[in-house]
Protein backbone atom coordinates (compact mmCIF):
# COMPACT_ATOMS: atom_id res chain seq x y z
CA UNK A 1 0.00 0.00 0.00
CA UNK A 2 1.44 3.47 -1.24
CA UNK A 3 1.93 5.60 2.40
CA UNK A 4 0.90 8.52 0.11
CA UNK A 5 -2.89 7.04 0.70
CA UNK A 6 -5.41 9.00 2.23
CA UNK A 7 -8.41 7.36 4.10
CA UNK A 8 -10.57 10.73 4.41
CA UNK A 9 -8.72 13.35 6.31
CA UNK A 10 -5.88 11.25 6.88
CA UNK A 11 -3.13 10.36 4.90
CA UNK A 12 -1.13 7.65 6.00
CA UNK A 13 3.03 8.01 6.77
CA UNK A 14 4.36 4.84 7.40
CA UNK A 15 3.66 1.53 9.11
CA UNK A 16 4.10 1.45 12.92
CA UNK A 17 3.23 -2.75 13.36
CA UNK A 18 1.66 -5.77 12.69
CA UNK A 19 -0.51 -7.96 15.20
CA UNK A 20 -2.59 -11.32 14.22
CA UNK A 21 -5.07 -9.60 12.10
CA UNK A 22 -4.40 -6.11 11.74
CA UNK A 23 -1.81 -3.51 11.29
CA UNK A 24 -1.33 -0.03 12.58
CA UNK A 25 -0.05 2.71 10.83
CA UNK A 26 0.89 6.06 11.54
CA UNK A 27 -1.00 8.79 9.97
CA UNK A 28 -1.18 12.63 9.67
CA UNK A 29 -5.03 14.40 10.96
CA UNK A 30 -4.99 16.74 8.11
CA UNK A 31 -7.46 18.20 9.66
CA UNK A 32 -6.44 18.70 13.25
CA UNK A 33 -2.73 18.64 11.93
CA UNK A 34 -1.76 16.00 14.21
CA UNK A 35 -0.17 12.66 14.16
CA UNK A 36 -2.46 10.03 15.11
CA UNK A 37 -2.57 5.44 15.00
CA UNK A 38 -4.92 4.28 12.07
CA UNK A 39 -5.82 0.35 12.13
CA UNK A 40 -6.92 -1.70 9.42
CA UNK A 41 -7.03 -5.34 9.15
CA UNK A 42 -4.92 -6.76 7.40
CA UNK A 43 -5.42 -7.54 3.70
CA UNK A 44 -5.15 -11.41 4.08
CA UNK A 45 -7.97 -11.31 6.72
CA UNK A 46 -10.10 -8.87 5.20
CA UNK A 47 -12.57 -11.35 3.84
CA UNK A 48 -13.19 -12.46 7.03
CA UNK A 49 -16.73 -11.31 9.10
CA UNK A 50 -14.94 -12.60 12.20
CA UNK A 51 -12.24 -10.30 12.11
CA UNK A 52 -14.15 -7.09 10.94
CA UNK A 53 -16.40 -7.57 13.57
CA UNK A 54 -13.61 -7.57 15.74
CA UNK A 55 -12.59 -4.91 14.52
CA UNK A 56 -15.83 -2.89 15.25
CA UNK A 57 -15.97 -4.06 18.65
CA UNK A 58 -12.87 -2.88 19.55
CA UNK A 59 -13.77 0.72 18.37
CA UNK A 60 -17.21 0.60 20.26
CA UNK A 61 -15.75 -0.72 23.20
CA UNK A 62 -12.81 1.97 23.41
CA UNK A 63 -15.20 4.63 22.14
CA UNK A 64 -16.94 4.44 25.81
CA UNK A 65 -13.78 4.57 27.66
CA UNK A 66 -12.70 7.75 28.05
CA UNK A 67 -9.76 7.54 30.81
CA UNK A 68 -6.49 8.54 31.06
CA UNK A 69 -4.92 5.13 31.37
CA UNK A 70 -7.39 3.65 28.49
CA UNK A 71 -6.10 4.55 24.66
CA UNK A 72 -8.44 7.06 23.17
CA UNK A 73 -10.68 6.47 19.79
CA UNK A 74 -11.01 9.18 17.88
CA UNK A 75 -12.50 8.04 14.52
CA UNK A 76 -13.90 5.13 12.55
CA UNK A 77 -13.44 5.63 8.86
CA UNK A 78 -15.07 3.21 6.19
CA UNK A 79 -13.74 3.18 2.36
CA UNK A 80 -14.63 0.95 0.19
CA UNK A 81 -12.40 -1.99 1.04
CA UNK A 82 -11.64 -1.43 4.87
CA UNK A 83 -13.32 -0.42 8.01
CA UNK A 84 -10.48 1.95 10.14
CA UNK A 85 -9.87 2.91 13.37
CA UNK A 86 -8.31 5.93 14.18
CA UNK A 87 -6.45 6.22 18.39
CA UNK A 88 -4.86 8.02 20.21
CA UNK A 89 -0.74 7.74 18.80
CA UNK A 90 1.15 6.87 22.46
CA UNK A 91 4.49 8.34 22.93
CA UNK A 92 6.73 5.59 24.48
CA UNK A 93 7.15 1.68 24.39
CA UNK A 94 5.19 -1.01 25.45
CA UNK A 95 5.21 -2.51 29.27
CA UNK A 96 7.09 -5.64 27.13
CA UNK A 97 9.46 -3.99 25.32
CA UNK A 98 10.47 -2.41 28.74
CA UNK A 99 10.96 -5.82 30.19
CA UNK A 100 13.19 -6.86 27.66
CA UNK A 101 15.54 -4.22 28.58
CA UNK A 102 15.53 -4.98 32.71
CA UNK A 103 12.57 -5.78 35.21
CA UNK A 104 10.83 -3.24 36.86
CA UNK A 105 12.47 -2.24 40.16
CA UNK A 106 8.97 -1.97 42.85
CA UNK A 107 8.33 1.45 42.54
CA UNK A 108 8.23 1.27 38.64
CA UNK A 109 5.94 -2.13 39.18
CA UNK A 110 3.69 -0.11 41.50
CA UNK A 111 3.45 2.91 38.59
CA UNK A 112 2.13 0.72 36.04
CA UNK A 113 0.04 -1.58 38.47
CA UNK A 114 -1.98 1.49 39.94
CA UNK A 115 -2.36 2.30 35.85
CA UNK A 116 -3.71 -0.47 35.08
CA UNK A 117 -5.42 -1.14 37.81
CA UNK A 118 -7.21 2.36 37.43
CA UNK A 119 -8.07 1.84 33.87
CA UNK A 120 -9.24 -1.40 34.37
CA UNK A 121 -11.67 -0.17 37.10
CA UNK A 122 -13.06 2.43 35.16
CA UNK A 123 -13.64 0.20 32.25
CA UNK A 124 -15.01 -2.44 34.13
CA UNK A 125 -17.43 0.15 36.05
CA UNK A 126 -18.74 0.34 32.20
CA UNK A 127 -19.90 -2.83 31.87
CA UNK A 128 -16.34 -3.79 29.58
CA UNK A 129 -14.16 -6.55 30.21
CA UNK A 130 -10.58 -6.49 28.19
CA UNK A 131 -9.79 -10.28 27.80
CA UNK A 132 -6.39 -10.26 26.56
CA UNK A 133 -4.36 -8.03 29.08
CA UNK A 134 -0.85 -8.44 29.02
CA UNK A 135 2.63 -6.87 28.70
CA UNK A 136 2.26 -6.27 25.13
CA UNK A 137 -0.96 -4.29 25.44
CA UNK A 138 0.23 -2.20 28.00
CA UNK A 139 2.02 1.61 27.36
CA UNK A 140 4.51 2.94 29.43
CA UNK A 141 4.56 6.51 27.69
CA UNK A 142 7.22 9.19 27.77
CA UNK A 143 4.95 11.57 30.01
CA UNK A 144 4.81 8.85 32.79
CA UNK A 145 1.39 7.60 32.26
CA UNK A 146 0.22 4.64 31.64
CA UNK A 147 -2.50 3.44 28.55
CA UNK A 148 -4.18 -0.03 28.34
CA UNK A 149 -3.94 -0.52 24.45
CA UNK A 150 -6.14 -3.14 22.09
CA UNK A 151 -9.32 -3.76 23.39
CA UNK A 152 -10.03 -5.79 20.15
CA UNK A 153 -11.21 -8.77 22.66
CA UNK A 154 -13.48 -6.12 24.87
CA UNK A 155 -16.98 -7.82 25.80
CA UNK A 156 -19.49 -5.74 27.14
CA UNK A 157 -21.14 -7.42 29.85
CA UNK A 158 -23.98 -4.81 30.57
CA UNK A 159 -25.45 -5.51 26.76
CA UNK A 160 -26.51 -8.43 25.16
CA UNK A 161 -25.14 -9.11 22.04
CA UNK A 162 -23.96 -11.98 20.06
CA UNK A 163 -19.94 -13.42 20.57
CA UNK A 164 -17.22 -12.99 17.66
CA UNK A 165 -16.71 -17.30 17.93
CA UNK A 166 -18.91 -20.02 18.96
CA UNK A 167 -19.55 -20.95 22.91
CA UNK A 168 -16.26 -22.56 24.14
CA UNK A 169 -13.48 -21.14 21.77
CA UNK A 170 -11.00 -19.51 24.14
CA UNK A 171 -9.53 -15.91 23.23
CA UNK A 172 -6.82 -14.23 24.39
CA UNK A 173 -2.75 -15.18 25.24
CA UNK A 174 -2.42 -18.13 26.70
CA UNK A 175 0.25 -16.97 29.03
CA UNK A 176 -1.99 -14.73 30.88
CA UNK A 177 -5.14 -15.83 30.86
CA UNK A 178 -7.53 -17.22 34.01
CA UNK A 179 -8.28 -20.78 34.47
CA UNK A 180 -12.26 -20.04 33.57
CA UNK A 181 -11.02 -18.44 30.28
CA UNK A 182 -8.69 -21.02 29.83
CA UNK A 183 -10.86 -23.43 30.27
CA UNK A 184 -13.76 -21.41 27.72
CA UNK A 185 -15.74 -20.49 30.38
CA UNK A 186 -18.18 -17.22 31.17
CA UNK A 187 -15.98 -14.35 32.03
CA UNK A 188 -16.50 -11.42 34.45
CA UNK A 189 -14.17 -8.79 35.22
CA UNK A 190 -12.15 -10.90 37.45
CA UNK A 191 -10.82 -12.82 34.50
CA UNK A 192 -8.57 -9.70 33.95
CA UNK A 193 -7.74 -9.15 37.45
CA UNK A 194 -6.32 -12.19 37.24
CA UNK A 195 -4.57 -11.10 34.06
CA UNK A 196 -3.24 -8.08 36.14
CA UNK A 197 -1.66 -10.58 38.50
CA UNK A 198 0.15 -12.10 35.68
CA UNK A 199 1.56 -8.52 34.02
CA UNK A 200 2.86 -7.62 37.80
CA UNK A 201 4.65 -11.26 37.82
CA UNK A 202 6.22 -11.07 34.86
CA UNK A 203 7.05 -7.27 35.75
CA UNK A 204 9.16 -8.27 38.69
CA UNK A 205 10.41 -11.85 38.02
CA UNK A 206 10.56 -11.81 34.08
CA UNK A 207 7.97 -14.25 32.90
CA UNK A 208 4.54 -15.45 33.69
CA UNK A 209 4.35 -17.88 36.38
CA UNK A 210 2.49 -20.39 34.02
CA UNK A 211 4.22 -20.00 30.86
CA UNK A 212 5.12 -23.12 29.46
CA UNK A 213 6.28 -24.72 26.04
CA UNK A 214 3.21 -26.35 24.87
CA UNK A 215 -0.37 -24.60 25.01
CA UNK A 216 -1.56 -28.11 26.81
CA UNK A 217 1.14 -27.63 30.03
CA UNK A 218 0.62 -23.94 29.88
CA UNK A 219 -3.57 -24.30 30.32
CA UNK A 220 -2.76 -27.21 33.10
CA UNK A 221 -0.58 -24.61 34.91
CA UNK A 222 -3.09 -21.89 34.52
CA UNK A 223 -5.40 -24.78 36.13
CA UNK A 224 -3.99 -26.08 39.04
CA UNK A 225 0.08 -24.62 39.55
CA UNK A 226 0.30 -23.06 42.75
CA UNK A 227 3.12 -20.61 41.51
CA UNK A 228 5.71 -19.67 44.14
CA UNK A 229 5.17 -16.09 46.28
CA UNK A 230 6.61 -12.71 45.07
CA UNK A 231 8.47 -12.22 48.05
CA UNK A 232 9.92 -15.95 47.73
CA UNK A 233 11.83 -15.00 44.35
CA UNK A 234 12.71 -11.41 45.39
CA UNK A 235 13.60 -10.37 48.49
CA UNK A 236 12.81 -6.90 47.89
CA UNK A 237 9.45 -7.08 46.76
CA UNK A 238 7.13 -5.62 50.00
CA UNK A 239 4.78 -8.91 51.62
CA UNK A 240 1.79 -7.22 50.88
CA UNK A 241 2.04 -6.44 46.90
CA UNK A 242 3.16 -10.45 46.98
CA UNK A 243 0.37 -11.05 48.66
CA UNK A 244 -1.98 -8.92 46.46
CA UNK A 245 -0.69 -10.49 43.55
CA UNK A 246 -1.52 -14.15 45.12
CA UNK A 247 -4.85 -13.09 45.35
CA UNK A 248 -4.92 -11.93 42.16
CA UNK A 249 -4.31 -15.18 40.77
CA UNK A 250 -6.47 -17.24 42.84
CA UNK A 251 -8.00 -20.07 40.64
CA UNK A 252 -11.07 -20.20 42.47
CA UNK A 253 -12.50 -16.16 41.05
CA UNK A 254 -14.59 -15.91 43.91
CA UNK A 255 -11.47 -15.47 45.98
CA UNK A 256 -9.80 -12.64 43.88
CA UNK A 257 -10.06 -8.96 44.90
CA UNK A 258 -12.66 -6.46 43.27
CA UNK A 259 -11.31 -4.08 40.51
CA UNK A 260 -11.60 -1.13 42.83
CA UNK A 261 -10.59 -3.08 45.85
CA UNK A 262 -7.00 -3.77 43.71
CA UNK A 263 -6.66 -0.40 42.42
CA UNK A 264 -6.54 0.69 45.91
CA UNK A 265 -4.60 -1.49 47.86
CA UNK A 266 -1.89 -0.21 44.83
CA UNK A 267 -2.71 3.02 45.18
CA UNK A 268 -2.14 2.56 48.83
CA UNK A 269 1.52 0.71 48.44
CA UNK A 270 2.57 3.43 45.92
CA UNK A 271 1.96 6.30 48.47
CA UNK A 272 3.62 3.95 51.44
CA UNK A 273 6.59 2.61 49.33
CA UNK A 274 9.83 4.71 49.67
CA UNK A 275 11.84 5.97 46.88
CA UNK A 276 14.10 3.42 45.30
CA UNK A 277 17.86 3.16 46.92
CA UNK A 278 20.98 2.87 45.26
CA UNK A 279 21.87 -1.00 45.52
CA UNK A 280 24.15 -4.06 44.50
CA UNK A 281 22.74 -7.27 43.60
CA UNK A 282 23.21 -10.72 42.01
CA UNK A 283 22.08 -10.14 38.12
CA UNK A 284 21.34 -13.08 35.73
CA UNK A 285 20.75 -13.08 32.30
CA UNK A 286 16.52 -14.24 31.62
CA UNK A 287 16.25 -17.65 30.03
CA UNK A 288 15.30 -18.08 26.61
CA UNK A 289 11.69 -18.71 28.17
CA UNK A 290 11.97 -16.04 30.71
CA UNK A 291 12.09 -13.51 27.78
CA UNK A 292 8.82 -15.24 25.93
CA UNK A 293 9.84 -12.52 23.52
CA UNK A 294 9.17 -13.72 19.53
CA UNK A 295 9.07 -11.95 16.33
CA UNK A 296 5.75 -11.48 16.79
CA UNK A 297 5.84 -9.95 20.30
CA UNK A 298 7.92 -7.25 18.81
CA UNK A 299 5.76 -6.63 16.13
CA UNK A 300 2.95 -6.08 18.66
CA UNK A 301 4.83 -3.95 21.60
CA UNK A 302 4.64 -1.40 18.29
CA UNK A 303 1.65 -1.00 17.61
CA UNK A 304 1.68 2.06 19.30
CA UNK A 305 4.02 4.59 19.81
CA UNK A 306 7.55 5.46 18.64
CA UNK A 307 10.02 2.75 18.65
CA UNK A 308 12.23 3.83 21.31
CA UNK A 309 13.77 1.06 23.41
CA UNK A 310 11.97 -1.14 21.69
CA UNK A 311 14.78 -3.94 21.21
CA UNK A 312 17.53 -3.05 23.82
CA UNK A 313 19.75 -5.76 25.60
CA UNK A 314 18.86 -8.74 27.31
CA UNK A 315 16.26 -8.33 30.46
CA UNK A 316 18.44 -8.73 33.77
CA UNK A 317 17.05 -10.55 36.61
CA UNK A 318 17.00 -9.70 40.31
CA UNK A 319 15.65 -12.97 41.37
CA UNK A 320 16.78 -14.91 44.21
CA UNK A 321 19.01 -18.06 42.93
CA UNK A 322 16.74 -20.31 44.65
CA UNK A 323 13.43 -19.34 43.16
CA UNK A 324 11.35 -22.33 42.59
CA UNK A 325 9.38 -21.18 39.29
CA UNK A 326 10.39 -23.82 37.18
């Protein structure tokens, strides 16, 4: 496609990424002479009524989300080919990208898990559940805040309408998905609290706890692994975000914290948790697995925003040595 293209009042610059069925691209708002995010789907799914109504969900579910931490929507644009979707162009890298570069020290973990935390809230108080929250979909932009990207899997709970797949076909990234929508079960909104446990694991110890090399031992983890504390595989993580994050990923849902209930017990650690020292420590190169970074990961931590930091060195781990996580 010639970047010369226009779709209406905005003419496209360059491609900013790739994900499963769509790409992004970054365009100019000739009209508001500013750079904004334009998806289409991509060409080799754009026969497909699955995907394009995907695609419209996503832009109806966003559209009612307007929150700081949430990506905004600013357009839908139909030509005669493609249905677009015009957002909010972030300023940073993604919450994965990040990780590939070093974990999170508890402070930074804290930032992004009162973010997230917020924006999930608010979105959930709407009646919208995100189903596929992880580190890729997260935005860790250049002003310090934080923006809960792709809501392509959003479900509205509060109005009936029919499902993109038939009853039973699980959604989302295996890695960081709850048991019930592992297992293609009814979701509520503490399917992606659950989720939010996983994104603060991985933020602090460099992979999900459940992560596995087949999809099979990766669902049977998800299932029944009792994954080890926080606090067991670093020392410096305080007992009561390791114990947050336990509840988080309760199996049993009925057991997990509310959405507001999380965002402030975060909120509360944030404000209570000193500024970061100065400090030596033990570092060790991630694993091959710890990094659960592929070709496509980096295709989606760009999907928004510039590409800064985007592929820097190897994540470093401050893990104890005797961690059990497998």
């Amino acid at each position: 496609m010639s970047m010369s293209k226009a779709i209406g009042p905005y003419r496209l610059e360059s491609i900013l990424g790739r994900g499963g069925m769509s790409e992004v691209h970054i365009a100019f708002d000739q009209r508001l002479e500013r750079r904004v995010a334009i998806k289409r789907l991509r060409a080799d799914w754009t026969q497909s009524e699955c995907a394009a109504s995907r695609l419209q969900r996503e832009a109806k579910a966003v559209a009612a989300l307007a929150h700081p931490a949430i990506v905004q929507i600013f357009d839908v644009v139909e030509d005669a080919d493609d249905t677009w979707i015009v957002l909010e162009l972030v300023d940073g890298q993604s919450l994965a990208s990040r990780l590939r570069q070093s974990l999170l020290n508890v402070v930074e973990a804290l930032e992004v898990g009162v973010g997230v935390a917020e924006g999930l809230a608010f979105a959930h108080a709407k009646g919208i559940l995100h189903r596929d929250l992880k580190t890729e979909n997260v935005m860790l932009a250049n002003n310090g805040e934080i923006k809960i990207l792709d809501f392509g899997l959003a479900k509205n709970l509060l109005v009936a309408e029919s499902t993109l797949t038939a009853d039973g076909v699980v959604l989302g990234t295996l890695r960081a998905m709850s048991p019930e929508q592992a297992m293609g079960l009814e979701l509520d909104f503490r399917s992606d609290l659950f989720s939010l446990g996983v994104l603060l694991y991985e933020s602090l110890i460099g992979r999900s706890p459940f992560a596995s090399e087949s999809a099979t031992t990766t669902i049977t983890k998800i299932c029944s692994y009792q994954q080890p504390p926080l606090r067991l595989c670093r020392q410096d993580v305080p007992i009561e975000l390791s114990r947050l994050v336990d509840s988080l990923l309760e199996k049993d849902r009925k057991h997990r914290p509310s959405s507001d209930e999380t965002r402030d017990r975060l909120r509360a650690m944030r404000q209570n948790q000193a500024a970061p020292t100065t400090r030596s420590v033990n570092v060790q190169p991630l694993s091959n697995e710890a990094a659960h970074s592929t070709a496509a990961d980096r295709n989606a931590t760009t999907l928004f925003g510039s590409h800064a930091g985007a592929d820097g060195p190897d994540g470093q781990r401050d893990v104890n040595d005797d961690c059990p996580l497998p």
